[in-house]
Structures are given as C-alpha cells and as structure tokens.
N, C-alpha and C. Protein backbone atom coordinates (compact mmCIF):
# COMPACT_ATOMS: atom_id res chain seq x y z
N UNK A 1 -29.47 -6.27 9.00
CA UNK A 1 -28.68 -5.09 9.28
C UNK A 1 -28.54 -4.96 10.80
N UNK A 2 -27.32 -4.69 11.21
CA UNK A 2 -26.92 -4.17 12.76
C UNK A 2 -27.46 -3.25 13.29
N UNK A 3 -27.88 -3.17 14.31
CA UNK A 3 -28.61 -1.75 14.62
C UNK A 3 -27.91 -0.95 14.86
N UNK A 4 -26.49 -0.85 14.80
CA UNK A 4 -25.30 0.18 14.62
C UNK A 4 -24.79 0.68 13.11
N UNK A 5 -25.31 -0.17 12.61
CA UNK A 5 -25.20 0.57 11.25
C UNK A 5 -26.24 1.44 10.44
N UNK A 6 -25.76 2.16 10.04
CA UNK A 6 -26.76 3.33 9.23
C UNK A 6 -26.89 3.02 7.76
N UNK A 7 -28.30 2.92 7.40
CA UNK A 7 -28.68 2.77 6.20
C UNK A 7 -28.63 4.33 5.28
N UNK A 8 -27.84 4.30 4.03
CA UNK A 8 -28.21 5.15 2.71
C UNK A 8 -28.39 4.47 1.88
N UNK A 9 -29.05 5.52 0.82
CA UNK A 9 -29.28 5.26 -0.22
C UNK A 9 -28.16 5.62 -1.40
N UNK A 10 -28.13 4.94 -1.99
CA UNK A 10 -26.98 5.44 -3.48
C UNK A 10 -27.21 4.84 -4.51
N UNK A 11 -27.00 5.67 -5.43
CA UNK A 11 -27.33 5.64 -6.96
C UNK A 11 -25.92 4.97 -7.76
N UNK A 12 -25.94 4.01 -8.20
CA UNK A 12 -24.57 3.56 -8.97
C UNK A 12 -25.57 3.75 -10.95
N UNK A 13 -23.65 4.02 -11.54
CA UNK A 13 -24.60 3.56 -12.60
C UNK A 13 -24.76 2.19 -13.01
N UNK A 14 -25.58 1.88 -13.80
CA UNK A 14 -26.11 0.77 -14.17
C UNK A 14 -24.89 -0.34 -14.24
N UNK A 15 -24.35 -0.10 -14.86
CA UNK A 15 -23.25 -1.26 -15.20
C UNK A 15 -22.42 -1.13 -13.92
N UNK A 16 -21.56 0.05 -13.15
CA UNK A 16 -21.05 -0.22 -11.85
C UNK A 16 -22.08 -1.00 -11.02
N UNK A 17 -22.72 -1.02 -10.86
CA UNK A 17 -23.96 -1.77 -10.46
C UNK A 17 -23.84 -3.21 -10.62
N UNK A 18 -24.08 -3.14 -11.83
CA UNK A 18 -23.87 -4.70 -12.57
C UNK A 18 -22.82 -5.24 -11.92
N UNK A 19 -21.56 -4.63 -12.09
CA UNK A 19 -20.20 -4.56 -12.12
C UNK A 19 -19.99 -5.37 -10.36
N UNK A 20 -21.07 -4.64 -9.50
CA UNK A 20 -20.97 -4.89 -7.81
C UNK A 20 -21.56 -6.16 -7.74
N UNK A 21 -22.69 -6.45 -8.15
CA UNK A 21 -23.65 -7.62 -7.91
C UNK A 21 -22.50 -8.58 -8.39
N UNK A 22 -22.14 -8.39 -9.55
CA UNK A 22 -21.62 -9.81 -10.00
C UNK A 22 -20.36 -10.48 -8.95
N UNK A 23 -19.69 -9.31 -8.34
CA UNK A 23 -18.39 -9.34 -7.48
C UNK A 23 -18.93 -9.95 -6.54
N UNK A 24 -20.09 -9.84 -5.88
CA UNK A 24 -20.76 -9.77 -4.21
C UNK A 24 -21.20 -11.13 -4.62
N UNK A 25 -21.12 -11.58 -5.70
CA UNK A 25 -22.04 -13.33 -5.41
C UNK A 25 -20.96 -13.86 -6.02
N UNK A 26 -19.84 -13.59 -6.57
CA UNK A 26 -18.27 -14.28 -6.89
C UNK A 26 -17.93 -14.36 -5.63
N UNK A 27 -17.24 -13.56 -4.57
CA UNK A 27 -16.75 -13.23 -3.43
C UNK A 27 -17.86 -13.96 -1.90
N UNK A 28 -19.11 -14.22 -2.76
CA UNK A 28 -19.96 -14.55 -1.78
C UNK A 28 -19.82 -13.68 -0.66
N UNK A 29 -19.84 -12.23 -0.68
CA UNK A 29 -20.00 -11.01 0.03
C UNK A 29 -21.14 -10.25 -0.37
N UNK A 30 -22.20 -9.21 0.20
CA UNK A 30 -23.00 -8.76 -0.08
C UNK A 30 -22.71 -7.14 -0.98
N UNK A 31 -23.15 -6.31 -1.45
CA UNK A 31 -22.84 -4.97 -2.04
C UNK A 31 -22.26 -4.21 -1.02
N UNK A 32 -23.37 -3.89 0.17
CA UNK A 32 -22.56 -3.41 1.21
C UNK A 32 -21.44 -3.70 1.92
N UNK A 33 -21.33 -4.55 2.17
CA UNK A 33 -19.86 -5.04 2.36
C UNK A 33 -18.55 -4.15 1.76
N UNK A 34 -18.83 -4.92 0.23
CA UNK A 34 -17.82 -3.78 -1.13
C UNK A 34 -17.84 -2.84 -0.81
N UNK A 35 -19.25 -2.26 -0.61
CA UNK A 35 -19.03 -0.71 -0.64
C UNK A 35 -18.56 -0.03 0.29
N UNK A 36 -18.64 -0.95 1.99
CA UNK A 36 -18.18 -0.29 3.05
C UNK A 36 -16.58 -0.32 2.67
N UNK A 37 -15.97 -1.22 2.75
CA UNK A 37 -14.05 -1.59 2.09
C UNK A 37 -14.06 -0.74 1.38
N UNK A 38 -14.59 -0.50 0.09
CA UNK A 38 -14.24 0.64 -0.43
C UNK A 38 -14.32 1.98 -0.13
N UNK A 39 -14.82 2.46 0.38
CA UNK A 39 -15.29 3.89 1.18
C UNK A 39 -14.18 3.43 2.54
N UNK A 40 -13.84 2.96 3.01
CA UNK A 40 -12.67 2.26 4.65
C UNK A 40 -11.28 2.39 3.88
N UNK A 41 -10.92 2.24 2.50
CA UNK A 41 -10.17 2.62 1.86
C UNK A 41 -9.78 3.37 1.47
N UNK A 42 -10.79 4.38 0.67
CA UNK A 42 -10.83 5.64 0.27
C UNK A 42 -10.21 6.45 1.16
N UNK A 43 -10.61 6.50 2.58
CA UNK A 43 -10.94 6.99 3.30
C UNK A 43 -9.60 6.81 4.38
N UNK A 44 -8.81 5.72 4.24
CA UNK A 44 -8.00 5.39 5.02
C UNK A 44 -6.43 6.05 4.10
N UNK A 45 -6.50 5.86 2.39
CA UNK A 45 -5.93 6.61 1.73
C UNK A 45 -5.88 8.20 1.81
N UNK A 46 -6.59 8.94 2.09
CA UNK A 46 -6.79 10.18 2.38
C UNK A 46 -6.37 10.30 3.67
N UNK A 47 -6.52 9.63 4.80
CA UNK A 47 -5.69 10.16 5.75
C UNK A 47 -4.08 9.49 6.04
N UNK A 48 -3.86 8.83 5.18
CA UNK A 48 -2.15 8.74 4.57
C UNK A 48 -2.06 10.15 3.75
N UNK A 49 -3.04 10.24 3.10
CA UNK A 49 -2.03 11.69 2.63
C UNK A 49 -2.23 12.70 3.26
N UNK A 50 -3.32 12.80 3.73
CA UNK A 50 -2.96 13.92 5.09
C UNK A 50 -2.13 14.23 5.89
N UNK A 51 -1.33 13.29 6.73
CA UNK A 51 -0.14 12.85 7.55
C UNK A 51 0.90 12.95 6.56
N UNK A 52 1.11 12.61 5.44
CA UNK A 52 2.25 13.09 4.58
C UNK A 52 2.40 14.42 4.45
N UNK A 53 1.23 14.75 4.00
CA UNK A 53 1.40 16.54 3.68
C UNK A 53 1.42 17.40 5.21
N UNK A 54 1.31 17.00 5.96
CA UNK A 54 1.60 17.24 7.86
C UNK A 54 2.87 17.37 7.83
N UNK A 55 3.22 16.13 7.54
CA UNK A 55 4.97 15.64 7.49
C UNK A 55 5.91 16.71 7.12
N UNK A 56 5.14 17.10 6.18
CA UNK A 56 5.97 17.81 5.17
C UNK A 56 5.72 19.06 4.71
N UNK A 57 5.02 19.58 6.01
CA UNK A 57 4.57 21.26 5.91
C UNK A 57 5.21 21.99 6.03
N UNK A 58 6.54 21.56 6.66
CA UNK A 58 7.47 22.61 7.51
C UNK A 58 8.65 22.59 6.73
N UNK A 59 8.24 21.85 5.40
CA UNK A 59 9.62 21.68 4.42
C UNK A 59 9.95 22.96 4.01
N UNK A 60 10.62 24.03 3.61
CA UNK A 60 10.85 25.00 2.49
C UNK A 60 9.94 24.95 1.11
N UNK A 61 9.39 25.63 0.62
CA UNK A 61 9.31 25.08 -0.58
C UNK A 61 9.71 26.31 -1.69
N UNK A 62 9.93 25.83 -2.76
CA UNK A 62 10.79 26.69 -3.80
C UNK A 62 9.83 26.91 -4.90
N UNK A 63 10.06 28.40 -5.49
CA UNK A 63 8.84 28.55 -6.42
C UNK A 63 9.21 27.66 -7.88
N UNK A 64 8.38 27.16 -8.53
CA UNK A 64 8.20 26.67 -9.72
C UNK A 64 9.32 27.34 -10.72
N UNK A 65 9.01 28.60 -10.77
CA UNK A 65 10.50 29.28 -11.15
C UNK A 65 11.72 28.95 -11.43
N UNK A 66 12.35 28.69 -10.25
CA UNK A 66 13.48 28.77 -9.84
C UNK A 66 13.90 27.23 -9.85
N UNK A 67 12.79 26.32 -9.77
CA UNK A 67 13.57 25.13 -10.13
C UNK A 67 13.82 25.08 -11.49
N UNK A 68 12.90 25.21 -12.63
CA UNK A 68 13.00 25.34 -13.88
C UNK A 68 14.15 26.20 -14.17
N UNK A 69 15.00 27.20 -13.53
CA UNK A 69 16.03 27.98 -14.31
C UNK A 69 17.18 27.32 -13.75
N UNK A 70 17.32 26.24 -12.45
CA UNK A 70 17.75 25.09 -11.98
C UNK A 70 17.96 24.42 -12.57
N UNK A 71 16.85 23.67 -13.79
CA UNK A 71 17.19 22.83 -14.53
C UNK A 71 18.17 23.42 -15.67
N UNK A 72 17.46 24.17 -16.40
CA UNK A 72 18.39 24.76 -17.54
C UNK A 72 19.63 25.18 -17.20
N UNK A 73 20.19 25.70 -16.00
CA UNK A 73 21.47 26.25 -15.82
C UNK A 73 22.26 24.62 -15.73
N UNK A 74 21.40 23.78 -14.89
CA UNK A 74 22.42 22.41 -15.17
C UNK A 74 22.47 21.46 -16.98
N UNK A 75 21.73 22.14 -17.35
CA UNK A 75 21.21 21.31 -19.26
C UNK A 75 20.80 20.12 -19.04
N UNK A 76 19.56 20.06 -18.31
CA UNK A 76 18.37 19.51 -17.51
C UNK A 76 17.36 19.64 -18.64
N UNK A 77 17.01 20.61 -19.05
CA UNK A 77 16.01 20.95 -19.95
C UNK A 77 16.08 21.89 -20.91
C-alpha cells in the first residue's frame, strides 16, 4: 500500500465478494483496485449529473398539471 492511500474497511456480501475475487485474479487486478474504479465512477457519474442539473436550473419549469391537460387537449393521452 502507498503511503498516500487510506486504508477502510468494508463489508461486501458474500457472493459480491466472491463475485470481486474472481474478477481481480481474471483481470489480474487486485479488489482494491475494482473497488477504487468503481467508487472514481460512481463518483465521476454524480458529478455529470450535478453539472446537468446546474445546466438546467435556470430552465422554467411547468407543473405536472399542466403538462398532463397538455397532453389531453392535444389526444396525447
């Protein structure tokens, strides 16, 4: 381990578990590894949607309502 990296602990269940080991010696990568990419992912997905919903704060938005009587007045629904 790097001395820049920080050790936790985590609980998987058994079979996700299973599920990691078997990947990490297919991939010839270790668990941590997986688990860092996955959490760098997670994590990189969430701030795409952050910046979307930023994007798109200043849109109007229309109540639930009014699109639904939108639809029916066009025979939408």
């Amino acid at each position: 381990m790097k001395a820049s990296q920080k050790r936790a602990t985590v609980y998987f269940h058994p079979q996700l578990h299973r599920a990691l080991k078997i990947k990490a010696a297919e991939t010839e990568r270790s668990v941590s590894e997986l688990v860092n990419e996955a959490v760098r992912q997670s994590l990189a997905e969430d701030s795409e949607d952050l910046a979307a919903f930023e994007e798109r704060a200043h849109e109007p938005s229309i109540p639930f309502e009014e699109i639904l009587k939108d639809l029916k007045k066009h025979g939408q629904i």
